[in-house]
PDB file of N, CA and C in Angstrom:
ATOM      1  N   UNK A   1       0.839  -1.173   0.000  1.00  0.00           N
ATOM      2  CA  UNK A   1       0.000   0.000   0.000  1.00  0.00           C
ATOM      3  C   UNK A   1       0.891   1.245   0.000  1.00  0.00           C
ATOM      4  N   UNK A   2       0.551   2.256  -1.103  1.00  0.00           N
ATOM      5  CA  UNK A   2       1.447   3.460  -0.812  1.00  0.00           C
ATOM      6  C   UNK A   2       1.083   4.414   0.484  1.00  0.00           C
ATOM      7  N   UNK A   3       2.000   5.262   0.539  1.00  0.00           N
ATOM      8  CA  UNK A   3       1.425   6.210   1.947  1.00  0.00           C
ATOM      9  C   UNK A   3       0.804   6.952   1.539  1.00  0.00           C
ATOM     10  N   UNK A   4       0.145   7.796   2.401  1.00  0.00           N
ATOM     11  CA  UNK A   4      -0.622   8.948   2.006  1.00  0.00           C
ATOM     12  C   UNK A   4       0.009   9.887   2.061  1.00  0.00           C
ATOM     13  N   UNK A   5       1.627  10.243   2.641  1.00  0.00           N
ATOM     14  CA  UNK A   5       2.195  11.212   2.566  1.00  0.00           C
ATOM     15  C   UNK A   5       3.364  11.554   1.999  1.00  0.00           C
ATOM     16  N   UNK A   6       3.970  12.354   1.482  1.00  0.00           N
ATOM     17  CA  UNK A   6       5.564  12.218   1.035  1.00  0.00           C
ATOM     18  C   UNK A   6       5.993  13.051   1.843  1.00  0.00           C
ATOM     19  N   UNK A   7       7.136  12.793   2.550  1.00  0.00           N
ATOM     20  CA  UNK A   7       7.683  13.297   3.328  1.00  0.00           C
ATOM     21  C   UNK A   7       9.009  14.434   2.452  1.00  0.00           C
ATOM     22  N   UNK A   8       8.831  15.849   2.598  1.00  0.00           N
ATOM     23  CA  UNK A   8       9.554  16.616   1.861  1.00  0.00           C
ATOM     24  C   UNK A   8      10.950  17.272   2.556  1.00  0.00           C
ATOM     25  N   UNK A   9      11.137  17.210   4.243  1.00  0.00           N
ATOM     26  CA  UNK A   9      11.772  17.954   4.800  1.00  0.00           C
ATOM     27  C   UNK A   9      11.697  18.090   5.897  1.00  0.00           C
ATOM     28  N   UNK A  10      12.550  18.746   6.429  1.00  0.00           N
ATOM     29  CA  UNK A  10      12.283  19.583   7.885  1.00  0.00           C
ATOM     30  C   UNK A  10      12.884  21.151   7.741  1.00  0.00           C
ATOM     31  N   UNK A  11      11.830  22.010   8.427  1.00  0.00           N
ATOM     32  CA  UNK A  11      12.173  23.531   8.124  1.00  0.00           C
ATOM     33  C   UNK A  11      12.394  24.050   9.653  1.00  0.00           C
ATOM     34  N   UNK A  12      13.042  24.974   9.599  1.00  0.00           N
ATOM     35  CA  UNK A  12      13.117  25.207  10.962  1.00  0.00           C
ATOM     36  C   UNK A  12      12.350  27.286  10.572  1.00  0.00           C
ATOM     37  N   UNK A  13      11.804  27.234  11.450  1.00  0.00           N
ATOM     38  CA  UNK A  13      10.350  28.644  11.127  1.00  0.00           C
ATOM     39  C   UNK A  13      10.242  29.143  12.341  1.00  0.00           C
ATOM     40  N   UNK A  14       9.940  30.738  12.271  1.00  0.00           N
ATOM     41  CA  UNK A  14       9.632  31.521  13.296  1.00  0.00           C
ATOM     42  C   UNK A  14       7.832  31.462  12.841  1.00  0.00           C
ATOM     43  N   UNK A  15       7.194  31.560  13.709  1.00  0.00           N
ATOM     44  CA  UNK A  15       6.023  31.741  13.302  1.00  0.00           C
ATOM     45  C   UNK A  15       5.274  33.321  13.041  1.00  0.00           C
ATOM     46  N   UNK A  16       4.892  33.542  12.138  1.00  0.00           N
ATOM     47  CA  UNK A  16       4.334  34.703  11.600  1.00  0.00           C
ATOM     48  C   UNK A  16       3.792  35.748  12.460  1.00  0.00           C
ATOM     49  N   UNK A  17       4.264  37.058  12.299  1.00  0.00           N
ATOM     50  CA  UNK A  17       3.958  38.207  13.247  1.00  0.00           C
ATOM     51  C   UNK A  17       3.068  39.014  12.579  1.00  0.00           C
ATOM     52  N   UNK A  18       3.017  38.827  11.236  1.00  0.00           N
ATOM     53  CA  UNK A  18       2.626  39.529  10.151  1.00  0.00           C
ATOM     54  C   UNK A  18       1.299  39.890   9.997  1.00  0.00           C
ATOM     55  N   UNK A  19       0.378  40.941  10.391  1.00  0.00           N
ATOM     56  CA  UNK A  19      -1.117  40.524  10.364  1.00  0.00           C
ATOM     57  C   UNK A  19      -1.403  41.520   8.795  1.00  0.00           C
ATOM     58  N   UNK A  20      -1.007  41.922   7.966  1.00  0.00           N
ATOM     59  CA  UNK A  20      -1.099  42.656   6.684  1.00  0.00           C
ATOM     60  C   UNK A  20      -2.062  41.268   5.823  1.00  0.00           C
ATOM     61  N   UNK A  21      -2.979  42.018   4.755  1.00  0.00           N
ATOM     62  CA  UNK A  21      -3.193  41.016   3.604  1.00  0.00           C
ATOM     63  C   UNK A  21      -4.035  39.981   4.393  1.00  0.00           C
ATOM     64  N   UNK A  22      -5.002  40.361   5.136  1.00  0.00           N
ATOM     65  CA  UNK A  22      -5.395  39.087   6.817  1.00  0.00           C
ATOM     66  C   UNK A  22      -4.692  37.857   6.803  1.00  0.00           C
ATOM     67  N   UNK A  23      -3.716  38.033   7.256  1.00  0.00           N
ATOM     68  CA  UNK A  23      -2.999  37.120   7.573  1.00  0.00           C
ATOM     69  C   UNK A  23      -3.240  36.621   9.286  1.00  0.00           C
ATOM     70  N   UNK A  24      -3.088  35.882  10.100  1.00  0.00           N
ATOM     71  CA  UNK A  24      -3.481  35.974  11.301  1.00  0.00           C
ATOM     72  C   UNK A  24      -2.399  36.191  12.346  1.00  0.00           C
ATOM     73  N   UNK A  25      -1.602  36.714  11.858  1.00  0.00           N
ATOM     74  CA  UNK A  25      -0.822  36.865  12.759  1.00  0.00           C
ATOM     75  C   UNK A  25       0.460  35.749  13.536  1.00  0.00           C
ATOM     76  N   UNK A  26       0.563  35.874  14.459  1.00  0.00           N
ATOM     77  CA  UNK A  26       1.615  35.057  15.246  1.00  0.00           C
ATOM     78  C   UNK A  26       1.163  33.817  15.444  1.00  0.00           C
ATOM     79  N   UNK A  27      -0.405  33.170  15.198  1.00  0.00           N
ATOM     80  CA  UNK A  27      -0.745  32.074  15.201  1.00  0.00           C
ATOM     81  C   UNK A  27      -0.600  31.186  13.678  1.00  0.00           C
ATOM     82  N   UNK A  28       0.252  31.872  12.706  1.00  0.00           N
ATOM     83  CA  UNK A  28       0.009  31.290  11.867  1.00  0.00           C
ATOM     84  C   UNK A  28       2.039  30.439  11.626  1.00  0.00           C
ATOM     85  N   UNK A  29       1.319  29.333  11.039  1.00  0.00           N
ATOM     86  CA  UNK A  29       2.474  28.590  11.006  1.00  0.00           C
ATOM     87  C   UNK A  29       2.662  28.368   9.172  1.00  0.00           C
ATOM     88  N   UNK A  30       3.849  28.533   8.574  1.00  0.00           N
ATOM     89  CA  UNK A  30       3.878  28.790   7.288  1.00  0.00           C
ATOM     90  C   UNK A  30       5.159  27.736   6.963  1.00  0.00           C
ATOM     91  N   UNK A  31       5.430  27.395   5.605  1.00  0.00           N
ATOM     92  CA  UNK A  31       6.588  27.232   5.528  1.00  0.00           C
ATOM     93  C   UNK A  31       6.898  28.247   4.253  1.00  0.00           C
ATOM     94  N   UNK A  32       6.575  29.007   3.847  1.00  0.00           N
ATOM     95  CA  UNK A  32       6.804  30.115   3.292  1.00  0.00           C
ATOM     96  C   UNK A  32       7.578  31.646   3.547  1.00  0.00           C
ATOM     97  N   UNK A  33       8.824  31.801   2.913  1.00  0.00           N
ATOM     98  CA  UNK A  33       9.641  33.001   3.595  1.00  0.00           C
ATOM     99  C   UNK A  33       9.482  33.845   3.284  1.00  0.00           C
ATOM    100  N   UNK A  34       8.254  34.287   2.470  1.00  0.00           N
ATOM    101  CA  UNK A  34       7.481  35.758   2.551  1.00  0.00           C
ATOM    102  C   UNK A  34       6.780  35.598   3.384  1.00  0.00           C
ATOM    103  N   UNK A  35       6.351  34.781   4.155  1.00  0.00           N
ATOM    104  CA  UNK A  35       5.708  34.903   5.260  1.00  0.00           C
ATOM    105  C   UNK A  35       6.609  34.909   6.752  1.00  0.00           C
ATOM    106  N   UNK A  36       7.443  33.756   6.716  1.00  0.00           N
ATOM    107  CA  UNK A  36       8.219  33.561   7.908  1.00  0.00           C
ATOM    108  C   UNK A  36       9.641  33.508   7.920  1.00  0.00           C
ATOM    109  N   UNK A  37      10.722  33.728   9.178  1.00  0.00           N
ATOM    110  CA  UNK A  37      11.992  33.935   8.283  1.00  0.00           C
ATOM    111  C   UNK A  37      11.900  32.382   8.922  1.00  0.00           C
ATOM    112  N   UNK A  38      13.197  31.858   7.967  1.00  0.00           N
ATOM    113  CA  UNK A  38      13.351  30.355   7.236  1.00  0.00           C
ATOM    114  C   UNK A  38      15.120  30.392   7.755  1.00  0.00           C
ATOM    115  N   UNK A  39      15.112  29.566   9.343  1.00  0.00           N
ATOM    116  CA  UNK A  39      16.920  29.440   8.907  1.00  0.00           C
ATOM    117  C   UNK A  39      17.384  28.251   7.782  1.00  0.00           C
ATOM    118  N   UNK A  40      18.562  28.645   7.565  1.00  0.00           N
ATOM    119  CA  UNK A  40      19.114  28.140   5.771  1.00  0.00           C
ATOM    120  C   UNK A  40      19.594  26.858   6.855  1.00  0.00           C
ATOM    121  N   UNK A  41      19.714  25.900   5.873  1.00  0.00           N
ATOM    122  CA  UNK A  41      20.023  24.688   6.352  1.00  0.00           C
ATOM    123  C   UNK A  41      21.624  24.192   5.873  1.00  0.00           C
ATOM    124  N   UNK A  42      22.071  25.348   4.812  1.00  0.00           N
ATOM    125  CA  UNK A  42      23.303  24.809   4.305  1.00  0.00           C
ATOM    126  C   UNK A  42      24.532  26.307   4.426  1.00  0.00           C
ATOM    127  N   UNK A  43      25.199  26.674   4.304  1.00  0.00           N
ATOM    128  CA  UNK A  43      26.042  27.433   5.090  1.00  0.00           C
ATOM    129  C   UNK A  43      26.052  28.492   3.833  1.00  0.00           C
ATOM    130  N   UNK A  44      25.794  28.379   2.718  1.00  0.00           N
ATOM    131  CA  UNK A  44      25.488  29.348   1.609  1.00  0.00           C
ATOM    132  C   UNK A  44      24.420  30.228   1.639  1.00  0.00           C
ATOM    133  N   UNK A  45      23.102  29.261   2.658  1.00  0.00           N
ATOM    134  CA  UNK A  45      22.106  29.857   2.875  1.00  0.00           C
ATOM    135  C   UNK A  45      21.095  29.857   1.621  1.00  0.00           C
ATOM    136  N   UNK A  46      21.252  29.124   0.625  1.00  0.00           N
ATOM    137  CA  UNK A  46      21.097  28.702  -0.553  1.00  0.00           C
ATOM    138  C   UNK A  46      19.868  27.779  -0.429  1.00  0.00           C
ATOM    139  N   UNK A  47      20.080  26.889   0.368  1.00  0.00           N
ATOM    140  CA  UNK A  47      18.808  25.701   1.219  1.00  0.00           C
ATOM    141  C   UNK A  47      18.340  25.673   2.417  1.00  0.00           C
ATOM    142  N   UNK A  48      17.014  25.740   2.619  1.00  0.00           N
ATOM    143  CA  UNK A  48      16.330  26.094   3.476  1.00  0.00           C
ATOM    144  C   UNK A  48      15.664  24.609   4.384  1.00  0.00           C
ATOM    145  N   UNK A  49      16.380  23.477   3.519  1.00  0.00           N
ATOM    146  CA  UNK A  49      15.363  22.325   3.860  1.00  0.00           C
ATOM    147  C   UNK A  49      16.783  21.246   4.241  1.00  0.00           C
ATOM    148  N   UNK A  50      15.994  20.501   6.115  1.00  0.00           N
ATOM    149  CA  UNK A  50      17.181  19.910   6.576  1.00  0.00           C
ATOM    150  C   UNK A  50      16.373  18.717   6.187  1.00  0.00           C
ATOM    151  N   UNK A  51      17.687  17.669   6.145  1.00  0.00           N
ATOM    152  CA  UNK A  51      17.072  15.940   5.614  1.00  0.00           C
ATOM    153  C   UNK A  51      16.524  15.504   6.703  1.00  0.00           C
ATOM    154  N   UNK A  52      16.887  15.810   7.843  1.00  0.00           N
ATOM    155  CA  UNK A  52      16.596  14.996   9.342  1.00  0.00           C
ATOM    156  C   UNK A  52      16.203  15.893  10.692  1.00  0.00           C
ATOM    157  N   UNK A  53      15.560  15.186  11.544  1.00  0.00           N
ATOM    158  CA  UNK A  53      14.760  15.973  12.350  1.00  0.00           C
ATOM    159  C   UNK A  53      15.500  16.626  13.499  1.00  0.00           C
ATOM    160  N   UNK A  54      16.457  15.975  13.517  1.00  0.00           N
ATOM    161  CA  UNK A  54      17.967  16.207  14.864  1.00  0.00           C
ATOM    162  C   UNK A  54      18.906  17.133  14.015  1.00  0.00           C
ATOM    163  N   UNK A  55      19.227  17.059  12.713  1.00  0.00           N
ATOM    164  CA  UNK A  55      19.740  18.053  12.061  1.00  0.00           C
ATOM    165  C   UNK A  55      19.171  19.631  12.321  1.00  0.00           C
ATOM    166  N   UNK A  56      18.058  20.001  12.576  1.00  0.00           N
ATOM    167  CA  UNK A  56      17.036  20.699  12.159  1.00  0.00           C
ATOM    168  C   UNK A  56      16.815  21.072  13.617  1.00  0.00           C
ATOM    169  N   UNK A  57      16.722  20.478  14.521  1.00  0.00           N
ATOM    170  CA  UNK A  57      16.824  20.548  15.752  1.00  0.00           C
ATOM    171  C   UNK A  57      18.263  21.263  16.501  1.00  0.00           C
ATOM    172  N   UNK A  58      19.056  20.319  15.978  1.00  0.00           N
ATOM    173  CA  UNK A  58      20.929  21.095  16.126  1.00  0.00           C
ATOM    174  C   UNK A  58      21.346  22.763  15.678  1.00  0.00           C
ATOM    175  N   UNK A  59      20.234  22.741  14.426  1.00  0.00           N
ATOM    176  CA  UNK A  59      20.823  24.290  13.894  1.00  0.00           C
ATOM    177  C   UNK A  59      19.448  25.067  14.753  1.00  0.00           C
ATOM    178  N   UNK A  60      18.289  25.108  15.135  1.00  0.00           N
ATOM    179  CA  UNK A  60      17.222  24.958  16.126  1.00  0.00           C
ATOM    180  C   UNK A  60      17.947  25.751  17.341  1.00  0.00           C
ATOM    181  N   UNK A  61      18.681  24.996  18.126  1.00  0.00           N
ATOM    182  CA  UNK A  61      19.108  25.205  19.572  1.00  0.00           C
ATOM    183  C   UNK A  61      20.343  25.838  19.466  1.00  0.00           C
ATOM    184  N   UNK A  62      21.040  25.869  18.040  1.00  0.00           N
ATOM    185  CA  UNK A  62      22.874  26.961  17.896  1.00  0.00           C
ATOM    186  C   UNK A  62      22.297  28.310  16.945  1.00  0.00           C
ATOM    187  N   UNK A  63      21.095  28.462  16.588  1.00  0.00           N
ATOM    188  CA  UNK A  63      20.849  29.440  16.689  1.00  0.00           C
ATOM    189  C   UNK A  63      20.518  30.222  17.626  1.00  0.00           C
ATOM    190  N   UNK A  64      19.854  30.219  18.598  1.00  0.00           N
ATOM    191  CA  UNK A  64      19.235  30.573  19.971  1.00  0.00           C
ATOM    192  C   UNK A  64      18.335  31.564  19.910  1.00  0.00           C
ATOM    193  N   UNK A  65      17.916  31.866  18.579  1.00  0.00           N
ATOM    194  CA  UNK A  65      16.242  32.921  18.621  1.00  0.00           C
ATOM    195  C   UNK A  65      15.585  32.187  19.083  1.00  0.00           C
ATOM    196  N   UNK A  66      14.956  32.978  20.315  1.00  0.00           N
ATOM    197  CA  UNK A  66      13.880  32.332  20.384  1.00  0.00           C
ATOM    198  C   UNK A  66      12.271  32.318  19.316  1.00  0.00           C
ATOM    199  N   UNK A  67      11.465  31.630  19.519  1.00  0.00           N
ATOM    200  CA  UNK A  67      10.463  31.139  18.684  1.00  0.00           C
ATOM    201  C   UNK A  67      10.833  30.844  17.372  1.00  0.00           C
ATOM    202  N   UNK A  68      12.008  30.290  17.506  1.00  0.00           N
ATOM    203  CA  UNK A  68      11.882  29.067  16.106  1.00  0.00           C
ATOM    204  C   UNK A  68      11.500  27.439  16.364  1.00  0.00           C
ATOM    205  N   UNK A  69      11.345  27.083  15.428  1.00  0.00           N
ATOM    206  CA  UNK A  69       9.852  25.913  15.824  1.00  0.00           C
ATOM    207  C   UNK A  69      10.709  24.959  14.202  1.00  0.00           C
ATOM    208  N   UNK A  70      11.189  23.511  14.793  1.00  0.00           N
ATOM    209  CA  UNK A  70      11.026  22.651  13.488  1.00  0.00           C
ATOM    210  C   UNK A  70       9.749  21.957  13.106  1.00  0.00           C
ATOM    211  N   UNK A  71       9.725  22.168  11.764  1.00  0.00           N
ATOM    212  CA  UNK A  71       8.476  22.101  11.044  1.00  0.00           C
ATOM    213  C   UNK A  71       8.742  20.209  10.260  1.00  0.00           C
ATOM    214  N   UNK A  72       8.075  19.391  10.160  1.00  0.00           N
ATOM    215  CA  UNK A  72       8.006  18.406   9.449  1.00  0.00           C
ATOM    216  C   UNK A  72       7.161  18.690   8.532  1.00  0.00           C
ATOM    217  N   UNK A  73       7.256  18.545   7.149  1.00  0.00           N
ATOM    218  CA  UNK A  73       6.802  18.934   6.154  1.00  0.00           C
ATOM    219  C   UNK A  73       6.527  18.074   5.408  1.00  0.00           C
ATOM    220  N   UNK A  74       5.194  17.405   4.859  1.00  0.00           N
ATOM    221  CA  UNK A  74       4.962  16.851   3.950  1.00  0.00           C
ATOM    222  C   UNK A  74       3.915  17.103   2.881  1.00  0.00           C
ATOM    223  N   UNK A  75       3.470  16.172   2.040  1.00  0.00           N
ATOM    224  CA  UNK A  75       2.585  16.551   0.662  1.00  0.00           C
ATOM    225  C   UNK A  75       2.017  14.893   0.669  1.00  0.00           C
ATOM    226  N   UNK A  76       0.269  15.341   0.275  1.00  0.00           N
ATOM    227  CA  UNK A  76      -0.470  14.487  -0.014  1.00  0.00           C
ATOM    228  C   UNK A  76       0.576  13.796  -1.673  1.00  0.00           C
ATOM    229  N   UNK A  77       0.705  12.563  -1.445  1.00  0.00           N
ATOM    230  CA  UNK A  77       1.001  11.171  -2.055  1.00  0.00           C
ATOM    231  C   UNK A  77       0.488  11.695  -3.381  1.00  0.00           C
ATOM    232  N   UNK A  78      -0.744  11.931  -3.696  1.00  0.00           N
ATOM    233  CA  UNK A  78      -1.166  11.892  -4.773  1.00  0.00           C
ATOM    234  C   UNK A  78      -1.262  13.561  -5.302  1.00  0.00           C
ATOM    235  N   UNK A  79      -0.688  14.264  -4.622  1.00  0.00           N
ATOM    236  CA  UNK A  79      -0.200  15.807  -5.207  1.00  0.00           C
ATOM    237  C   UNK A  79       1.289  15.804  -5.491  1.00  0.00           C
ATOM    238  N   UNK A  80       1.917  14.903  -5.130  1.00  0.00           N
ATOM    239  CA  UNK A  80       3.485  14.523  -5.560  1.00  0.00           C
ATOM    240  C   UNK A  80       3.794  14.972  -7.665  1.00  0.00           C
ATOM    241  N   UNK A  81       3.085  14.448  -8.035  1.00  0.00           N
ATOM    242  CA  UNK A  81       3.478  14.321  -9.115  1.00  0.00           C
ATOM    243  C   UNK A  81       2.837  15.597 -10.151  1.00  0.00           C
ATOM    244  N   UNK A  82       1.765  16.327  -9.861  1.00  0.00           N
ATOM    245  CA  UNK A  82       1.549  17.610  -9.991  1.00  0.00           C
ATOM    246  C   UNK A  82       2.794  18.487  -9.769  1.00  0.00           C
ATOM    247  N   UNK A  83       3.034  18.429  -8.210  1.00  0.00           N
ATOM    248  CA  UNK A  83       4.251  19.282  -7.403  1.00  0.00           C
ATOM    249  C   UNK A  83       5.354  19.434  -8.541  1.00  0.00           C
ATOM    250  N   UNK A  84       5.622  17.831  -8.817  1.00  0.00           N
ATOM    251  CA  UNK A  84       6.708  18.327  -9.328  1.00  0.00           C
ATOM    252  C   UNK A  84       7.011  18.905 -10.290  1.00  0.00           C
ATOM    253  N   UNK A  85       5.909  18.371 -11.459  1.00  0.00           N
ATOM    254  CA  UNK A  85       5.662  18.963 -12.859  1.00  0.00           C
ATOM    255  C   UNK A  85       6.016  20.639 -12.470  1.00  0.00           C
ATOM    256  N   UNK A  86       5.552  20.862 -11.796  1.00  0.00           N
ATOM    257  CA  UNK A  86       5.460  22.450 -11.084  1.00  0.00           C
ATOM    258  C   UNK A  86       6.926  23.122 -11.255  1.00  0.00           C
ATOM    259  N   UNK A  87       7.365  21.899 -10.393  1.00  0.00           N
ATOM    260  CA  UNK A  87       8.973  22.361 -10.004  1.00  0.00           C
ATOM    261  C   UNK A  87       9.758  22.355 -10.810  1.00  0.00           C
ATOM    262  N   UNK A  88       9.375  21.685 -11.692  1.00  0.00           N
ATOM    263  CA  UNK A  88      10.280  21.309 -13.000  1.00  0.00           C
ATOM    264  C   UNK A  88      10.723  22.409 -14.065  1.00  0.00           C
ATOM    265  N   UNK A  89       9.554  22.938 -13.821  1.00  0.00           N
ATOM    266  CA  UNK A  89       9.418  24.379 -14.912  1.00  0.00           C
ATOM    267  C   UNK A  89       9.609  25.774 -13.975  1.00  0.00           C
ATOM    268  N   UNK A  90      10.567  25.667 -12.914  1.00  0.00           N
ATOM    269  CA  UNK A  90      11.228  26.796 -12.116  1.00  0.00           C
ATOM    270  C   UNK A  90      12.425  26.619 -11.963  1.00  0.00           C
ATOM    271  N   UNK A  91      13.205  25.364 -12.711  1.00  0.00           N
ATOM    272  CA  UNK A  91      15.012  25.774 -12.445  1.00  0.00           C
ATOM    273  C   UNK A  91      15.398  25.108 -11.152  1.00  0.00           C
ATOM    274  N   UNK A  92      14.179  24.428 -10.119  1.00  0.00           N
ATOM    275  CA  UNK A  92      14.586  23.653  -9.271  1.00  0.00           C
ATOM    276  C   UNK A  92      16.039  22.412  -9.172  1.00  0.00           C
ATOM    277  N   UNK A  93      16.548  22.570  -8.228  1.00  0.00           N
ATOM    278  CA  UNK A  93      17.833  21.886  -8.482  1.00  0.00           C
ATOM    279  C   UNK A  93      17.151  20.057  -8.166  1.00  0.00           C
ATOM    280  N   UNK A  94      17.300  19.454  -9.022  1.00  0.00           N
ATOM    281  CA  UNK A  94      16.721  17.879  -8.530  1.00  0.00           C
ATOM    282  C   UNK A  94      18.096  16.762  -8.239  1.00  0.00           C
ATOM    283  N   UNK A  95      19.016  17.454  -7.700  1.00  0.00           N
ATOM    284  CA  UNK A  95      19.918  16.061  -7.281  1.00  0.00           C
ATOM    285  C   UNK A  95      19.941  15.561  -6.553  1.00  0.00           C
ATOM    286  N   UNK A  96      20.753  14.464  -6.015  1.00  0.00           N
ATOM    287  CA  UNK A  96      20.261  14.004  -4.579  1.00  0.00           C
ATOM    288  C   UNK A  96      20.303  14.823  -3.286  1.00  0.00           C
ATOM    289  N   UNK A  97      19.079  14.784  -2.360  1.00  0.00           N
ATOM    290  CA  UNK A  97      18.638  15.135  -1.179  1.00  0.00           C
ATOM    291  C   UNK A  97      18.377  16.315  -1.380  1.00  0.00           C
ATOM    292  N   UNK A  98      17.918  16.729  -2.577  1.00  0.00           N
ATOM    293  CA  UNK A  98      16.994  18.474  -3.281  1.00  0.00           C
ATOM    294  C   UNK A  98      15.783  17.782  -2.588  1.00  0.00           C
ATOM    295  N   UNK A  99      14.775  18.804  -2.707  1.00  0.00           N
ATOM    296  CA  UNK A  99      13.369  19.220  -2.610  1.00  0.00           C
ATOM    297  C   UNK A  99      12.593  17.628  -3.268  1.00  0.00           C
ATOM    298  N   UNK A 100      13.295  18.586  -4.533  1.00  0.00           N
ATOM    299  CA  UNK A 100      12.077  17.543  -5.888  1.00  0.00           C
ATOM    300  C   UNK A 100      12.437  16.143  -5.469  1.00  0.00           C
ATOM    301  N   UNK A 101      13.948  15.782  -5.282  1.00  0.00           N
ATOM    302  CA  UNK A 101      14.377  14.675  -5.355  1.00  0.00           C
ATOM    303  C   UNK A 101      13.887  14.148  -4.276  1.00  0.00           C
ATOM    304  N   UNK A 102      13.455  14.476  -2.943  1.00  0.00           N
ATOM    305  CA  UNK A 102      13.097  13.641  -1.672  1.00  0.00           C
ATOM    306  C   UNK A 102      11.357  13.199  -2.315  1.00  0.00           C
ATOM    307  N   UNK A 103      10.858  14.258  -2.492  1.00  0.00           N
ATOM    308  CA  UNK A 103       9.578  14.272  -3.061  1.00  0.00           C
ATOM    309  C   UNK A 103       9.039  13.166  -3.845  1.00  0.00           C
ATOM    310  N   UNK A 104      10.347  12.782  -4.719  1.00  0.00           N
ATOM    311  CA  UNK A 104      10.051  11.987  -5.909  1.00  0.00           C
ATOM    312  C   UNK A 104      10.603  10.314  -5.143  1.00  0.00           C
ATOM    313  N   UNK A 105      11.221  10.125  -4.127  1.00  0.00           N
ATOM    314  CA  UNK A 105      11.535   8.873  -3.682  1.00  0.00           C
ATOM    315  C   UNK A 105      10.204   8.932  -2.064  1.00  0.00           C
ATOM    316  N   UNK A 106       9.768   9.486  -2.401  1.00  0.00           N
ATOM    317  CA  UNK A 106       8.595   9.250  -1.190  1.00  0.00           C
ATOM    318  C   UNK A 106       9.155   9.401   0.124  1.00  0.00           C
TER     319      UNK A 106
END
């Protein structure tokens, strides 16, 4: 049986202060960095998405802002293959342990 979810990441997110455009404010949880700031997961700051939940957790607790929050991130199974078509046609990088590429091994 396939899953129902694809597992895409872990983000590490401040949660939204932003009430412009009704947005709700500090209750809202995003993984979007026009909405929330997003620490980079790779030292270029280039990638925003950690492979593992202790990774994500490590850069989490050596940053020391408070209200950052790791996010587990996934996508309905059967929006996978839409997604990517998506991604495909933005220059997305698909090599191993990219976005598209976790996406596409479930």
């Amino acid at each position: 049986m396939e899953p129902g979810y694809a597992l895409a990441g872990y983000l590490v997110a401040t949660r939204s202060e932003r009430r412009e455009n009704g947005l709700p404010g500090p209750d809202l949880v995003s993984m979007s960095e026009c909405v929330v700031d997003l620490l980079p997961a790779d030292s270029d700051g280039r990638d925003d998405w950690f492979d593992g939940p202790r990774e994500a957790e490590v850069a989490r607790e050596q940053d020391g802002r408070p209200g950052l929050h790791v996010l587990g991130v996934g996508f309905a199974a059967a929006d996978v293959p839409g997604l990517l078509a998506d991604v495909a046609t933005d220059e997305w990088d698909f090599s191993a342990g990219s976005l598209p590429e976790r996406l596409a091994r479930h």
